[in-house]
Protein backbone atom coordinates (compact mmCIF):
# COMPACT_ATOMS: atom_id res chain seq x y z
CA UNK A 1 -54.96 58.00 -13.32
CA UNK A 2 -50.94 57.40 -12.99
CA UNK A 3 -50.72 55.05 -11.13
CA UNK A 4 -50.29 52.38 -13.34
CA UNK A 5 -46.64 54.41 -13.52
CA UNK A 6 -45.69 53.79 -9.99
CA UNK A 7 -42.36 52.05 -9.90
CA UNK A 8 -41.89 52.39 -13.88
CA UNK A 9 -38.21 51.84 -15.00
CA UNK A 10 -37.14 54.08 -16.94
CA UNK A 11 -35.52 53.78 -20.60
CA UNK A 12 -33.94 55.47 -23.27
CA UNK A 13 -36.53 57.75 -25.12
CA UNK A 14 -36.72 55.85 -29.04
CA UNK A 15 -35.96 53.06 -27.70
CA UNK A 16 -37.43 51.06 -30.05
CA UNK A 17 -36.22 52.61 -32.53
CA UNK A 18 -32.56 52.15 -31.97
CA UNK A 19 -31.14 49.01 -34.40
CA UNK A 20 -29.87 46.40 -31.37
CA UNK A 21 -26.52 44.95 -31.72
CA UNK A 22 -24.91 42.97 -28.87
CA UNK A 23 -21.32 42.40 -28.77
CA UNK A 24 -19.18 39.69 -26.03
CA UNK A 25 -15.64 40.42 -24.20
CA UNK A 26 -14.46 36.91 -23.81
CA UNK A 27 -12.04 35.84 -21.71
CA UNK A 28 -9.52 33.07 -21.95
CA UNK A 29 -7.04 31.66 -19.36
CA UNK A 30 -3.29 31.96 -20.58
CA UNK A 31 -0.11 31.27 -18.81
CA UNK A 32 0.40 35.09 -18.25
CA UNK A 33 -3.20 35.30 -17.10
CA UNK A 34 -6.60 36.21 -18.56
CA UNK A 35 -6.61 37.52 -22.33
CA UNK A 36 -9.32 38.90 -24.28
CA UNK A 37 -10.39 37.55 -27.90
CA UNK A 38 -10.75 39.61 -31.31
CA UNK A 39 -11.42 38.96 -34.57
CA UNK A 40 -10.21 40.33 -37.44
CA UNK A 41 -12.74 40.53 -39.88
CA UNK A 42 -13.06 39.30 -42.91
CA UNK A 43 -12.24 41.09 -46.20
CA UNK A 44 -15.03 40.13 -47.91
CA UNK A 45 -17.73 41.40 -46.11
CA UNK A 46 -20.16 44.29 -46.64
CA UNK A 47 -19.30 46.14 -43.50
CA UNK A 48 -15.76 47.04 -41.93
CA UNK A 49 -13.56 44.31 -43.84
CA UNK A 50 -10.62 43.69 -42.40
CA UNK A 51 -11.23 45.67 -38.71
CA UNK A 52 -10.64 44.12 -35.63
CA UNK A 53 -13.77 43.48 -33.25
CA UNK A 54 -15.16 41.72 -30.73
CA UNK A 55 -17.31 38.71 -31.55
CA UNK A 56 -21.05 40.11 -31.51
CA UNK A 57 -23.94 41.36 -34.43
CA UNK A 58 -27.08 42.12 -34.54
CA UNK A 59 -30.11 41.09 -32.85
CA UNK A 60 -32.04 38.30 -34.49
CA UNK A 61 -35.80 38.50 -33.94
CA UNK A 62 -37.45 38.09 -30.04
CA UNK A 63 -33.72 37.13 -28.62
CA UNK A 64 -32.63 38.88 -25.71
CA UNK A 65 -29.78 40.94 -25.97
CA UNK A 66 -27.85 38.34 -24.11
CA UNK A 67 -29.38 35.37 -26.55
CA UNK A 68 -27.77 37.32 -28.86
CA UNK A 69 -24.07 37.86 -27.77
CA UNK A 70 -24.09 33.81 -26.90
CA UNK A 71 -25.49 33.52 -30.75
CA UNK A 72 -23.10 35.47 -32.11
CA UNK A 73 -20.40 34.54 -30.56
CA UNK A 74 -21.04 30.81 -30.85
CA UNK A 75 -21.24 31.17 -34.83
CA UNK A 76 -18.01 33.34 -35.17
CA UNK A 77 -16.00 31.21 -32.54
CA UNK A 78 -17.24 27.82 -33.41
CA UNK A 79 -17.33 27.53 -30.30
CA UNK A 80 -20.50 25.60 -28.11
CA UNK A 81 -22.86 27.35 -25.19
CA UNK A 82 -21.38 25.15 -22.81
CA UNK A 83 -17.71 26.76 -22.88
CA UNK A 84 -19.38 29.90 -22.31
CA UNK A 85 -19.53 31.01 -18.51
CA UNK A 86 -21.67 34.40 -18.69
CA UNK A 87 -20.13 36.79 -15.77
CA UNK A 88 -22.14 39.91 -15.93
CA UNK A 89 -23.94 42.14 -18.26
CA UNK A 90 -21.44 45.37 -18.77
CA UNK A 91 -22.43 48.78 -19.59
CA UNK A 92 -24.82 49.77 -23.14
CA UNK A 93 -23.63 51.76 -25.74
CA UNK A 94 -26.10 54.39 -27.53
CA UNK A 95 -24.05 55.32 -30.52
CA UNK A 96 -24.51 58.64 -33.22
CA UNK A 97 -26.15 56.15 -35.65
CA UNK A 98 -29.09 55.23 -34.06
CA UNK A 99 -27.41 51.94 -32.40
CA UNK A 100 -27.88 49.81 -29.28
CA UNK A 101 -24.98 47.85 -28.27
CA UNK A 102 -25.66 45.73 -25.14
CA UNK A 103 -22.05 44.56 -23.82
CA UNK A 104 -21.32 41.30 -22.06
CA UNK A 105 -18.54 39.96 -20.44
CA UNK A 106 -17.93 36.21 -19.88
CA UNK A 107 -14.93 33.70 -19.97
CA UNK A 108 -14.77 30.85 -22.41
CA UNK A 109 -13.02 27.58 -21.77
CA UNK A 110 -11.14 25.12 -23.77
CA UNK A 111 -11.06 27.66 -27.00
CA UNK A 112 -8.84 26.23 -29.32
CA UNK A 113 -8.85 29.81 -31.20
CA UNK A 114 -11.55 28.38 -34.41
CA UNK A 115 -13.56 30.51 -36.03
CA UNK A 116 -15.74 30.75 -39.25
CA UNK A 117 -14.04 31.44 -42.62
CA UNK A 118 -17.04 33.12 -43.96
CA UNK A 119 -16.76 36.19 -40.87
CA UNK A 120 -13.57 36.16 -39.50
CA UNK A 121 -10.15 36.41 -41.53
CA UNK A 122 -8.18 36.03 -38.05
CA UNK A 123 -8.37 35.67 -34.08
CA UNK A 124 -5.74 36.88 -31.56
CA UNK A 125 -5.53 37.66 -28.02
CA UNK A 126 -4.43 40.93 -26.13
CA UNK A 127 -3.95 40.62 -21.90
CA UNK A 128 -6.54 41.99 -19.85
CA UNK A 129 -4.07 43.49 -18.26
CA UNK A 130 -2.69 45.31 -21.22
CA UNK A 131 -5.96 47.13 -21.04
CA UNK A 132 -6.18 47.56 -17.13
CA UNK A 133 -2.94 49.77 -17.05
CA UNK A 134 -2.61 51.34 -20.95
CA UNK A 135 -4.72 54.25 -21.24
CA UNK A 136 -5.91 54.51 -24.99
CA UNK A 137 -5.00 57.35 -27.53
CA UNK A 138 -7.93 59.67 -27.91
CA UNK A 139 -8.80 61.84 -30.74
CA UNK A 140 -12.23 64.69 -30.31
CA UNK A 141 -14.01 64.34 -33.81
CA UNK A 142 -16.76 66.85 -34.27
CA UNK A 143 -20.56 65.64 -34.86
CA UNK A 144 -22.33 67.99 -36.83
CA UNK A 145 -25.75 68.33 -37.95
CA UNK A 146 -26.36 69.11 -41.88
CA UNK A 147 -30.22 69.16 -42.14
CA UNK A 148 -31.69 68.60 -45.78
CA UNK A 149 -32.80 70.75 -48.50
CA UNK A 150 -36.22 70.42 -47.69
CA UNK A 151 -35.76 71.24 -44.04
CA UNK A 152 -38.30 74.46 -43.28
CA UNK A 153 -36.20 76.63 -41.81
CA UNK A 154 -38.33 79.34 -42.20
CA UNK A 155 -40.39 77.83 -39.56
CA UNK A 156 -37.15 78.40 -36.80
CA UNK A 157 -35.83 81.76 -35.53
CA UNK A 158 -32.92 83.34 -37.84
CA UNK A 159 -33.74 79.93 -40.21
CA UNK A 160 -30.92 79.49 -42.73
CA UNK A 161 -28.52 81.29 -40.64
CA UNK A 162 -29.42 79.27 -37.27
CA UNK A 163 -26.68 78.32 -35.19
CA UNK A 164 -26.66 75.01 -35.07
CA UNK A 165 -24.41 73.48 -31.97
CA UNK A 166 -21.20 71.25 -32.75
CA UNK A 167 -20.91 68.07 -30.59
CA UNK A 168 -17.87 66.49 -29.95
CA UNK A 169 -17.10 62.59 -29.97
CA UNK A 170 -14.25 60.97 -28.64
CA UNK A 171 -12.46 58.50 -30.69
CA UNK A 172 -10.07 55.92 -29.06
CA UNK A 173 -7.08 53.59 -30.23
CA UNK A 174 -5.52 50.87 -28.62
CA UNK A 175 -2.34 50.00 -29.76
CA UNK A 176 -0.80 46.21 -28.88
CA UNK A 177 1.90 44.87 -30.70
CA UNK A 178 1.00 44.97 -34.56
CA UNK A 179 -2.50 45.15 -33.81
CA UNK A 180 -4.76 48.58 -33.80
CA UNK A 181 -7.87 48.36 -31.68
CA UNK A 182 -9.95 51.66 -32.17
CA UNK A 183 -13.59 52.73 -32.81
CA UNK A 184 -16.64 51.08 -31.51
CA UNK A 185 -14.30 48.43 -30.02
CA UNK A 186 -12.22 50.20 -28.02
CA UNK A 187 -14.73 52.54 -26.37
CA UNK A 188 -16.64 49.27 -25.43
CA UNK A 189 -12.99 48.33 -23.60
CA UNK A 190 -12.24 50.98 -22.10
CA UNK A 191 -16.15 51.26 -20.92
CA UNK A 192 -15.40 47.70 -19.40
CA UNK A 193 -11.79 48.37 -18.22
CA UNK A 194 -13.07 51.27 -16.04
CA UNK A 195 -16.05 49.31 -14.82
CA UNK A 196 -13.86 46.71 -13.33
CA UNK A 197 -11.22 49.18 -11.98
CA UNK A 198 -14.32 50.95 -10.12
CA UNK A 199 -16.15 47.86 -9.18
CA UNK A 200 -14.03 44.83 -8.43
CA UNK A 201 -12.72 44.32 -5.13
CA UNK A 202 -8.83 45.53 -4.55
CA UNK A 203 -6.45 43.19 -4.55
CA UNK A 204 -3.27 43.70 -1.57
């Protein structure tokens, strides 16, 4: 009867119901060595104007998650699929809000720092190895549930007066030059950051 679940991989439970976003930490050669590319957002959109990110959105029908960092990436670059030289596929992100964030890292050539109007208001870089030996700021926030006035608590033990558990979050900040790098985008870095400081070979 189970075997059909012989050698199943597992996955996040609701997985399908998390909202899949993909996001890309590009790299670019410099004199000084490899830097990473942000955007600064635009002001005029809907969601986080003016924040600095990496490029990356949301998924966009049957595309992988990989499909969709090249996509993205490509439209808020302006930049073609040939300058982009995927390395690996970093660590996912299940955030609070129900999110998916599949993380890739690649290096993109002969970027003449473009990028479209309509998304981005700005692009820098920051050194990779700014990141390798900074440790970012952190700040605990607490996550609290707050269930809804039609919640039936008398169906729980001690109902109104349950004790509902705190959870705490870690919030990070990055701070280069005039530039803040916090949020979502700095936990992604400092997810990647310690994945190469664990995994890539020493150097003497």
């Amino acid at each position: 009867m189970f075997e059909a679940l012989k050698g199943r991989i597992p996955k996040s439970i609701d997985e399908n119901e998390y909202r899949k976003f993909a996001v890309m930490v590009a790299l670019v050669k410099r004199e000084d060595g490899l830097h990473i590319v942000f955007e600064k957002r635009a002001g005029g959109l809907k969601r986080q104007p003016g924040e600095i990110c990496l490029p990356g959105g949301a998924r966009d029908g049957n595309e992988s998650s990989e499909e969709n960092a090249i996509r993205e990436m490509m439209e808020e670059l302006k930049v073609s699929r040939e300058q982009i030289h995927m390395i690996a596929q970093m660590d996912t992100l299940y955030t609070a809000y129900d999110n998916k964030v599949s993380v890739y890292l690649c290096e993109l050539t002969d970027y003449e720092m473009t990028y479209n109007a309509d998304e981005v208001a700005e692009i820098f870089t920051v050194p990779l190895k700014f990141f390798m030996e900074t440790e970012p700021a952190a700040y605990v926030n607490t996550v609290r549930l707050l269930p809804p006035d039609n919640f039936p608590y008398e169906q729980i033990p001690g109902g109104r007066n349950y004790h509902w558990r705190d959870g705490h979050k870690k919030v990070y900040f990055y701070y280069y030059r005039d530039w803040i790098i916090w949020g979502l985008t700095a936990y992604v870095l400092r997810g990647v950051v310690r994945t190469l400081k664990a995994e890539l070979p020493k150097s003497d």
